[in-house]
PDB file of N, CA and C in Angstrom:
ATOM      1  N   UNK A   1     -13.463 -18.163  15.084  1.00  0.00           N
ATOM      2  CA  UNK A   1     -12.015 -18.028  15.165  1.00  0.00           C
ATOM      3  C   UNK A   1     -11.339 -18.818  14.037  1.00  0.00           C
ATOM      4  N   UNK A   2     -11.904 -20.367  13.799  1.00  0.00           N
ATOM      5  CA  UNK A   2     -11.334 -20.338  12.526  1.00  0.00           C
ATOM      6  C   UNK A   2     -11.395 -20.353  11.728  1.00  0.00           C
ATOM      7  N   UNK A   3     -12.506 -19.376  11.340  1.00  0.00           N
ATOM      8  CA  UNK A   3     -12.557 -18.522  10.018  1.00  0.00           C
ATOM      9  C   UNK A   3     -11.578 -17.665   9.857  1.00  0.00           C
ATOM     10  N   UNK A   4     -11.445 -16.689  10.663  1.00  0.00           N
ATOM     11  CA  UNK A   4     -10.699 -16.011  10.944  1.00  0.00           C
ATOM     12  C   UNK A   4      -9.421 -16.383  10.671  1.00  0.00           C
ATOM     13  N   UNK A   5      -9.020 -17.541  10.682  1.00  0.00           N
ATOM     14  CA  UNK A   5      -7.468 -17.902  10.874  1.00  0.00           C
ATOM     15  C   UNK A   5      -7.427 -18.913   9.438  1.00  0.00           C
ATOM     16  N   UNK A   6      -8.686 -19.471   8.770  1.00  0.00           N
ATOM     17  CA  UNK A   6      -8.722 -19.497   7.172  1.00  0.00           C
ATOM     18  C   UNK A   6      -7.995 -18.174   6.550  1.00  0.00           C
ATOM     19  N   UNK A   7      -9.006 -17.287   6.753  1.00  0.00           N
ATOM     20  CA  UNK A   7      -8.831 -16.284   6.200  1.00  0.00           C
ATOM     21  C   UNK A   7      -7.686 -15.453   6.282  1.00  0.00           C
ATOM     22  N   UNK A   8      -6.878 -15.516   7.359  1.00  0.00           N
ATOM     23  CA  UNK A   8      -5.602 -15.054   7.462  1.00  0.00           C
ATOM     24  C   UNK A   8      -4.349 -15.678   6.646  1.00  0.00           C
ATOM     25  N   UNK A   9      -4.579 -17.264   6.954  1.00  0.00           N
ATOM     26  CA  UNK A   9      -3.750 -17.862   5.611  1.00  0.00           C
ATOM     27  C   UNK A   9      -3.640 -17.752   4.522  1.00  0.00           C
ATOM     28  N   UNK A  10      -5.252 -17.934   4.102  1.00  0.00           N
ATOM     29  CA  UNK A  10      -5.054 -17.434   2.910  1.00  0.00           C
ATOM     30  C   UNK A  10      -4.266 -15.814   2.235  1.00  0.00           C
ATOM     31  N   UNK A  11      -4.693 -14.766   2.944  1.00  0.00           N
ATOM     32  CA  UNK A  11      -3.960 -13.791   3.127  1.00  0.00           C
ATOM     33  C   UNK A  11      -2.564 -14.060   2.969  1.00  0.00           C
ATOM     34  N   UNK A  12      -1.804 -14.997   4.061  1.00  0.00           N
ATOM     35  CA  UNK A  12      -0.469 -15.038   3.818  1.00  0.00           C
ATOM     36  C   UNK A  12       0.094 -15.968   2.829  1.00  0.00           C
ATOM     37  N   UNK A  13      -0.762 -16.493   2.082  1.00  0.00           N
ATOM     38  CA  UNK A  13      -0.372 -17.380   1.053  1.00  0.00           C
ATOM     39  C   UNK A  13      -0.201 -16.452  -0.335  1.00  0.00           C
ATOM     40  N   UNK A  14      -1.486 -15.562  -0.606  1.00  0.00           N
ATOM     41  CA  UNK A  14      -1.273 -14.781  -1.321  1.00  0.00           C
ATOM     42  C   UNK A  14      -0.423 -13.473  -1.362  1.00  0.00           C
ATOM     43  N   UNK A  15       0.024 -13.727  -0.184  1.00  0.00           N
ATOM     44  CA  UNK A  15       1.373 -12.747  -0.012  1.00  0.00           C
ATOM     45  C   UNK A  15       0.894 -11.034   0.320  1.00  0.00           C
ATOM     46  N   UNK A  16      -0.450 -11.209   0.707  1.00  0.00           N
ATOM     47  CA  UNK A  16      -1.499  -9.775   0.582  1.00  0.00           C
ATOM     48  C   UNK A  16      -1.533  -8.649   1.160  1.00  0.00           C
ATOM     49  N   UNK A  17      -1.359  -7.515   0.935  1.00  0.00           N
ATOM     50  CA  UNK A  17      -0.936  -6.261   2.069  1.00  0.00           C
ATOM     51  C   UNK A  17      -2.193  -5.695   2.427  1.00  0.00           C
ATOM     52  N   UNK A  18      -2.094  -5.959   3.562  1.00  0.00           N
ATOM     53  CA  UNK A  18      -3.243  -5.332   4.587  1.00  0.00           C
ATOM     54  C   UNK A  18      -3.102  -4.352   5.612  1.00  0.00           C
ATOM     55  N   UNK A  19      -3.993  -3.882   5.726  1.00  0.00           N
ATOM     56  CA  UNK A  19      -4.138  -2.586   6.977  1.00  0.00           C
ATOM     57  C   UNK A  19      -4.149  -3.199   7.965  1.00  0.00           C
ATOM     58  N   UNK A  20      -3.637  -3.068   9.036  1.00  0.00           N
ATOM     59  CA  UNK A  20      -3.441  -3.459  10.233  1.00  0.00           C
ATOM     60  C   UNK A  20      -4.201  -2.474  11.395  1.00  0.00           C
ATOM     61  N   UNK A  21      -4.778  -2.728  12.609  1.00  0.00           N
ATOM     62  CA  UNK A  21      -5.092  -1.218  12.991  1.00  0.00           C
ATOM     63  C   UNK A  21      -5.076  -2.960  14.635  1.00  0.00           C
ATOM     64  N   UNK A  22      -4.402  -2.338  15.556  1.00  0.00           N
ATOM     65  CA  UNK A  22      -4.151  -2.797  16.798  1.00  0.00           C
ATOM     66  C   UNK A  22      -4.137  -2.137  17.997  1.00  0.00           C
ATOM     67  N   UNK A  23      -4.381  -2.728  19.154  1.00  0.00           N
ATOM     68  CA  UNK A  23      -3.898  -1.686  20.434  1.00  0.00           C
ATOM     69  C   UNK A  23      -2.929  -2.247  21.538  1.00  0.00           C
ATOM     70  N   UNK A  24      -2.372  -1.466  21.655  1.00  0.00           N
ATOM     71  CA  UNK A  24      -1.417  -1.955  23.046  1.00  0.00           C
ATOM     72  C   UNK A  24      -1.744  -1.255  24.342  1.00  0.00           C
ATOM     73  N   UNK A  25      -1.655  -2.051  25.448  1.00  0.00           N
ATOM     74  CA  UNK A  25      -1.293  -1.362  26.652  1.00  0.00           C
ATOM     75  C   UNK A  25      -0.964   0.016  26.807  1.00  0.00           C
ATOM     76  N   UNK A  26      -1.336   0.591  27.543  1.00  0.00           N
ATOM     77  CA  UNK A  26      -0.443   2.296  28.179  1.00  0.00           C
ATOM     78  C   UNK A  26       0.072   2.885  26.257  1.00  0.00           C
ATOM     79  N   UNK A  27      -0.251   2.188  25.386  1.00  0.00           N
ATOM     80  CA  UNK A  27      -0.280   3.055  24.310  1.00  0.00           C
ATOM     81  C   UNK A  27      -1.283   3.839  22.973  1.00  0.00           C
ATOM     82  N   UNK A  28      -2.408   2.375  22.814  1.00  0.00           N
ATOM     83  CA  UNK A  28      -3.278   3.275  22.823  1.00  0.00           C
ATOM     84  C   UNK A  28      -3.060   2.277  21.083  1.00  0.00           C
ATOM     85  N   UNK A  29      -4.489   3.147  20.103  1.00  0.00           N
ATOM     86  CA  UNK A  29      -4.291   2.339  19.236  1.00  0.00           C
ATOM     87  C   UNK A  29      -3.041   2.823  17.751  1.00  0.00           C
ATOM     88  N   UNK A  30      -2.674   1.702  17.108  1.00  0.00           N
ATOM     89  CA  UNK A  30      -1.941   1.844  16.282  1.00  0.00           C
ATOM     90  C   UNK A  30      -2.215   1.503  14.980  1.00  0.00           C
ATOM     91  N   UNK A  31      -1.595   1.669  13.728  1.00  0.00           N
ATOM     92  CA  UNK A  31      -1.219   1.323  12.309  1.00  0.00           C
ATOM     93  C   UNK A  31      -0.735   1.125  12.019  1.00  0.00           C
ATOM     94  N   UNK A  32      -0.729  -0.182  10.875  1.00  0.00           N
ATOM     95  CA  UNK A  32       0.184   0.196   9.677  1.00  0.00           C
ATOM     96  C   UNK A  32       0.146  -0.922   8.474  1.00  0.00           C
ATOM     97  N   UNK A  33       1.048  -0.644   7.539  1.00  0.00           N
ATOM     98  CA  UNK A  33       0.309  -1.829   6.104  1.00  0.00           C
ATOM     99  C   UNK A  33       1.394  -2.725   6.347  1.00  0.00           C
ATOM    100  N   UNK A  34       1.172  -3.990   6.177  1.00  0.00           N
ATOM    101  CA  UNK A  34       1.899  -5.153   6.298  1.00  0.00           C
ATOM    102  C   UNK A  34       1.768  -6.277   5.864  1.00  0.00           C
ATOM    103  N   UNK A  35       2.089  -7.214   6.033  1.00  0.00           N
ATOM    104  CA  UNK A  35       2.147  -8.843   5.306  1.00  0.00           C
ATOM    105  C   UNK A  35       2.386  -9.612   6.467  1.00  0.00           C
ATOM    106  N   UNK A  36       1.365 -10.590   6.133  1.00  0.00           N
ATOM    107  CA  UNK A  36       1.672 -11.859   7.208  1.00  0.00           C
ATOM    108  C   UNK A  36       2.689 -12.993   6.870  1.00  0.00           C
ATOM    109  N   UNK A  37       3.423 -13.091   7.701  1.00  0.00           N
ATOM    110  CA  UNK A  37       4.522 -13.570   7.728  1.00  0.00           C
ATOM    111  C   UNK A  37       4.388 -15.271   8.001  1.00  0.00           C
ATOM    112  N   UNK A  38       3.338 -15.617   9.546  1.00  0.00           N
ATOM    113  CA  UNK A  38       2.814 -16.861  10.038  1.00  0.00           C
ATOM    114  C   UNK A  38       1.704 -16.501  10.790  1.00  0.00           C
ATOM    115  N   UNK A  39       1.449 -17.293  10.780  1.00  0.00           N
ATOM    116  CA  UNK A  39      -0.180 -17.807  11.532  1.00  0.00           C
ATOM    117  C   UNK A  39       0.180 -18.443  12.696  1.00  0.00           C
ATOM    118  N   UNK A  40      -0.006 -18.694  14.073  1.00  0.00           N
ATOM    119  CA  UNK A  40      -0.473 -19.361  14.950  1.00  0.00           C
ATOM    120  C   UNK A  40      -1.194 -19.312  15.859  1.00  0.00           C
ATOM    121  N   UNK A  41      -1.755 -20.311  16.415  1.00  0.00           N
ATOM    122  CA  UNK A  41      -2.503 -20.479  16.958  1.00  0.00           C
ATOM    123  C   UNK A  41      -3.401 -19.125  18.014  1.00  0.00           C
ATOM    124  N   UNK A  42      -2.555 -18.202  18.356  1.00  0.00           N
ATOM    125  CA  UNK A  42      -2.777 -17.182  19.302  1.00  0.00           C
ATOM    126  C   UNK A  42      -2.021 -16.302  18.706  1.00  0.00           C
ATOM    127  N   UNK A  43      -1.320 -16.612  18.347  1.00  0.00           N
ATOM    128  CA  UNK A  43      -0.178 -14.591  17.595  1.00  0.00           C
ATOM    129  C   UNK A  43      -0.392 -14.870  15.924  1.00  0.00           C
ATOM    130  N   UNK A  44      -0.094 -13.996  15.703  1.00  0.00           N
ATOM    131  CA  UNK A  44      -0.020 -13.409  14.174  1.00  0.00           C
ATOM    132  C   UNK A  44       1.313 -13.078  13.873  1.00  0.00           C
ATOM    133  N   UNK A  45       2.454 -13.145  13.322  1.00  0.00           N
ATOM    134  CA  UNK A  45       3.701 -12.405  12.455  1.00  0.00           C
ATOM    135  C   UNK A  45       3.544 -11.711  11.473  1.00  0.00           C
ATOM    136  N   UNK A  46       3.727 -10.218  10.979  1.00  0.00           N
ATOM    137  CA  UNK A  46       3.668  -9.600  10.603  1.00  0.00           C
ATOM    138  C   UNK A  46       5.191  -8.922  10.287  1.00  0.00           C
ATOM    139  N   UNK A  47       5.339  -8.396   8.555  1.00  0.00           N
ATOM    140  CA  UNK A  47       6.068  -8.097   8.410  1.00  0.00           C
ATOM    141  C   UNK A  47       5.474  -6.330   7.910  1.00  0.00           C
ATOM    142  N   UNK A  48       6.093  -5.494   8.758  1.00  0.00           N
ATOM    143  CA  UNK A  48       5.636  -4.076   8.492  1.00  0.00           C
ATOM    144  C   UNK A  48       6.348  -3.322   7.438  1.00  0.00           C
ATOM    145  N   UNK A  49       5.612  -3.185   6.204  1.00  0.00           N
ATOM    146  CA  UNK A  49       6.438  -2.823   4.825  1.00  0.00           C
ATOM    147  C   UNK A  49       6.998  -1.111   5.053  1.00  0.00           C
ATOM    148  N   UNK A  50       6.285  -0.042   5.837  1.00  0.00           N
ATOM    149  CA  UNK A  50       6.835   1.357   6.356  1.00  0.00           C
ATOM    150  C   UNK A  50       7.954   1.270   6.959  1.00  0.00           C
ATOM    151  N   UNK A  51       8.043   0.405   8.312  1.00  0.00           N
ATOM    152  CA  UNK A  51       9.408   0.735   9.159  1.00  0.00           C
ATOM    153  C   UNK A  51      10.457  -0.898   8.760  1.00  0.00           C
ATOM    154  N   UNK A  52       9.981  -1.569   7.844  1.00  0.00           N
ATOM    155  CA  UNK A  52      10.596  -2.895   7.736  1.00  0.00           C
ATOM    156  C   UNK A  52      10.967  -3.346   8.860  1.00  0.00           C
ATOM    157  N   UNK A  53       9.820  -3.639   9.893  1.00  0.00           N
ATOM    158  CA  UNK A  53      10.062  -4.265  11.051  1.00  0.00           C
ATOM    159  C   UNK A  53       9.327  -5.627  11.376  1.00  0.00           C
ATOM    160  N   UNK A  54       9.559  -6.455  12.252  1.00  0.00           N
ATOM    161  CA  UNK A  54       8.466  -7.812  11.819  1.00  0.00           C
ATOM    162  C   UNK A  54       8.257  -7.617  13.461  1.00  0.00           C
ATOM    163  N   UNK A  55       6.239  -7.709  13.442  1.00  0.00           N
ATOM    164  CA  UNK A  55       5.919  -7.468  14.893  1.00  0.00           C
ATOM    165  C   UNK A  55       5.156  -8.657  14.949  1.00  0.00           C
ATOM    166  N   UNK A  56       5.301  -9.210  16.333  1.00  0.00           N
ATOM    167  CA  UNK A  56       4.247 -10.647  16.376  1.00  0.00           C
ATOM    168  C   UNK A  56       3.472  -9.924  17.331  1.00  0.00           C
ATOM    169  N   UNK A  57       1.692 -10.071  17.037  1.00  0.00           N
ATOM    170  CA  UNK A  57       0.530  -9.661  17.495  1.00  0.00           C
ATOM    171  C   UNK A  57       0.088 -10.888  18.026  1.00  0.00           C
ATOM    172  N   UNK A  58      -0.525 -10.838  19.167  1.00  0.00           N
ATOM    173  CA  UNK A  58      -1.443 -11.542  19.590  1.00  0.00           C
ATOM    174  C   UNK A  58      -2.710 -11.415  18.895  1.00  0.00           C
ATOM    175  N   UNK A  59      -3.522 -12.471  18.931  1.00  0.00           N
ATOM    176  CA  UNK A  59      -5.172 -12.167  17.718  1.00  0.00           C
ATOM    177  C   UNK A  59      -5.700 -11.008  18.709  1.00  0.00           C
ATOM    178  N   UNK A  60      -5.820 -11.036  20.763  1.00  0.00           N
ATOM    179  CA  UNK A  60      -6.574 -10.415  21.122  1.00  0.00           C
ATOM    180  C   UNK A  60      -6.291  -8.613  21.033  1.00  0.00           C
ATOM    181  N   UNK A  61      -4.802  -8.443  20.723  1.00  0.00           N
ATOM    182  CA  UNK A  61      -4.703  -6.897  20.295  1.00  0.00           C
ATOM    183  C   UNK A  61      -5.437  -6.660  19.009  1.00  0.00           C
ATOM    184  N   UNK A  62      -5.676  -7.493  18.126  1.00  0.00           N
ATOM    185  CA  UNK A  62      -5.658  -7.174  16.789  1.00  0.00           C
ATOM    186  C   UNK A  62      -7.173  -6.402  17.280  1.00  0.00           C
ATOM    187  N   UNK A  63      -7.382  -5.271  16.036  1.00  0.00           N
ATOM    188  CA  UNK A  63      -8.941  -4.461  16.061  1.00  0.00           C
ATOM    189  C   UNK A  63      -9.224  -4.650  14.508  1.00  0.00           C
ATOM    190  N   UNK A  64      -8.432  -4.448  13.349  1.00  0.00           N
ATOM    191  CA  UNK A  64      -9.425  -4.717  12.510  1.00  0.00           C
ATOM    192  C   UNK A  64      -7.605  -5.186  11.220  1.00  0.00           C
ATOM    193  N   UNK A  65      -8.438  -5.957  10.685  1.00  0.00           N
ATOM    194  CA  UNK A  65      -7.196  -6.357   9.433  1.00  0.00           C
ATOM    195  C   UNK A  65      -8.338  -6.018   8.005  1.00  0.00           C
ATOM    196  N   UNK A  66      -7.527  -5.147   6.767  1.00  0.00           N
ATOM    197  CA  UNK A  66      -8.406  -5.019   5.974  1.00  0.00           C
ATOM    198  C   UNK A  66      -7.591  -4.987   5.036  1.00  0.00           C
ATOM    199  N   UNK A  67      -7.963  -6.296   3.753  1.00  0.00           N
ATOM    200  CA  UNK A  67      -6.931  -6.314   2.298  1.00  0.00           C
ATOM    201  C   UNK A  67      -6.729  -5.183   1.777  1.00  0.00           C
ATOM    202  N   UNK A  68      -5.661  -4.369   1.294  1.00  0.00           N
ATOM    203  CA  UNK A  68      -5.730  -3.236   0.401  1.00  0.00           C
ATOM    204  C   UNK A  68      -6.661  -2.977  -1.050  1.00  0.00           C
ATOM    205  N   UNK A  69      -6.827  -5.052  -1.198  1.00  0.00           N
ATOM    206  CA  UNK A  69      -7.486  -5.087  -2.474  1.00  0.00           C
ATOM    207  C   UNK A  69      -9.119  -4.808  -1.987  1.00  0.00           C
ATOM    208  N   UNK A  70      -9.237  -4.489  -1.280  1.00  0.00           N
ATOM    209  CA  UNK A  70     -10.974  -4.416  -0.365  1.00  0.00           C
ATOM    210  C   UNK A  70     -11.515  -5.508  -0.642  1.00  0.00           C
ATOM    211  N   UNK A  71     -11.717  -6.403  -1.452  1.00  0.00           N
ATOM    212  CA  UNK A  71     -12.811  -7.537  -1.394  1.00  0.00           C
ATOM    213  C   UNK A  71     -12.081  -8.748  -0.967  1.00  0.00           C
ATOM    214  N   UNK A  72     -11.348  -8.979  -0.266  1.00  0.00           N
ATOM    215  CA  UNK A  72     -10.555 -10.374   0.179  1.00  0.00           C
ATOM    216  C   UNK A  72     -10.448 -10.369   1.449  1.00  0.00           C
TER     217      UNK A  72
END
């Protein structure tokens, strides 16, 4: 986990747009490309560059985060 949460900082330090892919409740899974906004401890902030909306994720929805640049 905190690798995971290295690796997310760093992400939001470099300001990095990533694929997002999550699931919610009664909805099922979702997308989209975004920027991390903050880190804590249990949620994630996310700023969604498609609908310019900022969604805070819990880590346990998250399913997969992937740099656009692929190797980061």
């Amino acid at each position: 986990m905190e690798k995971f949460i290295a690796q997310a900082e760093k992400w939001r330090t470099l300001n990095t747009l990533l694929h997002v892919r999550y699931s919610k409740k009664k909805v099922g899974p979702l997308t989209f490309s975004g920027r991390i906004l903050s880190v804590e401890k249990e949620e994630i902030l996310f700023y969604d560059v498609d609908s310019k909306t900022v969604l805070k994720l819990s880590l346990g929805d998250l399913d997969d985060l992937v740099s656009s640049a692929g190797s980061e």
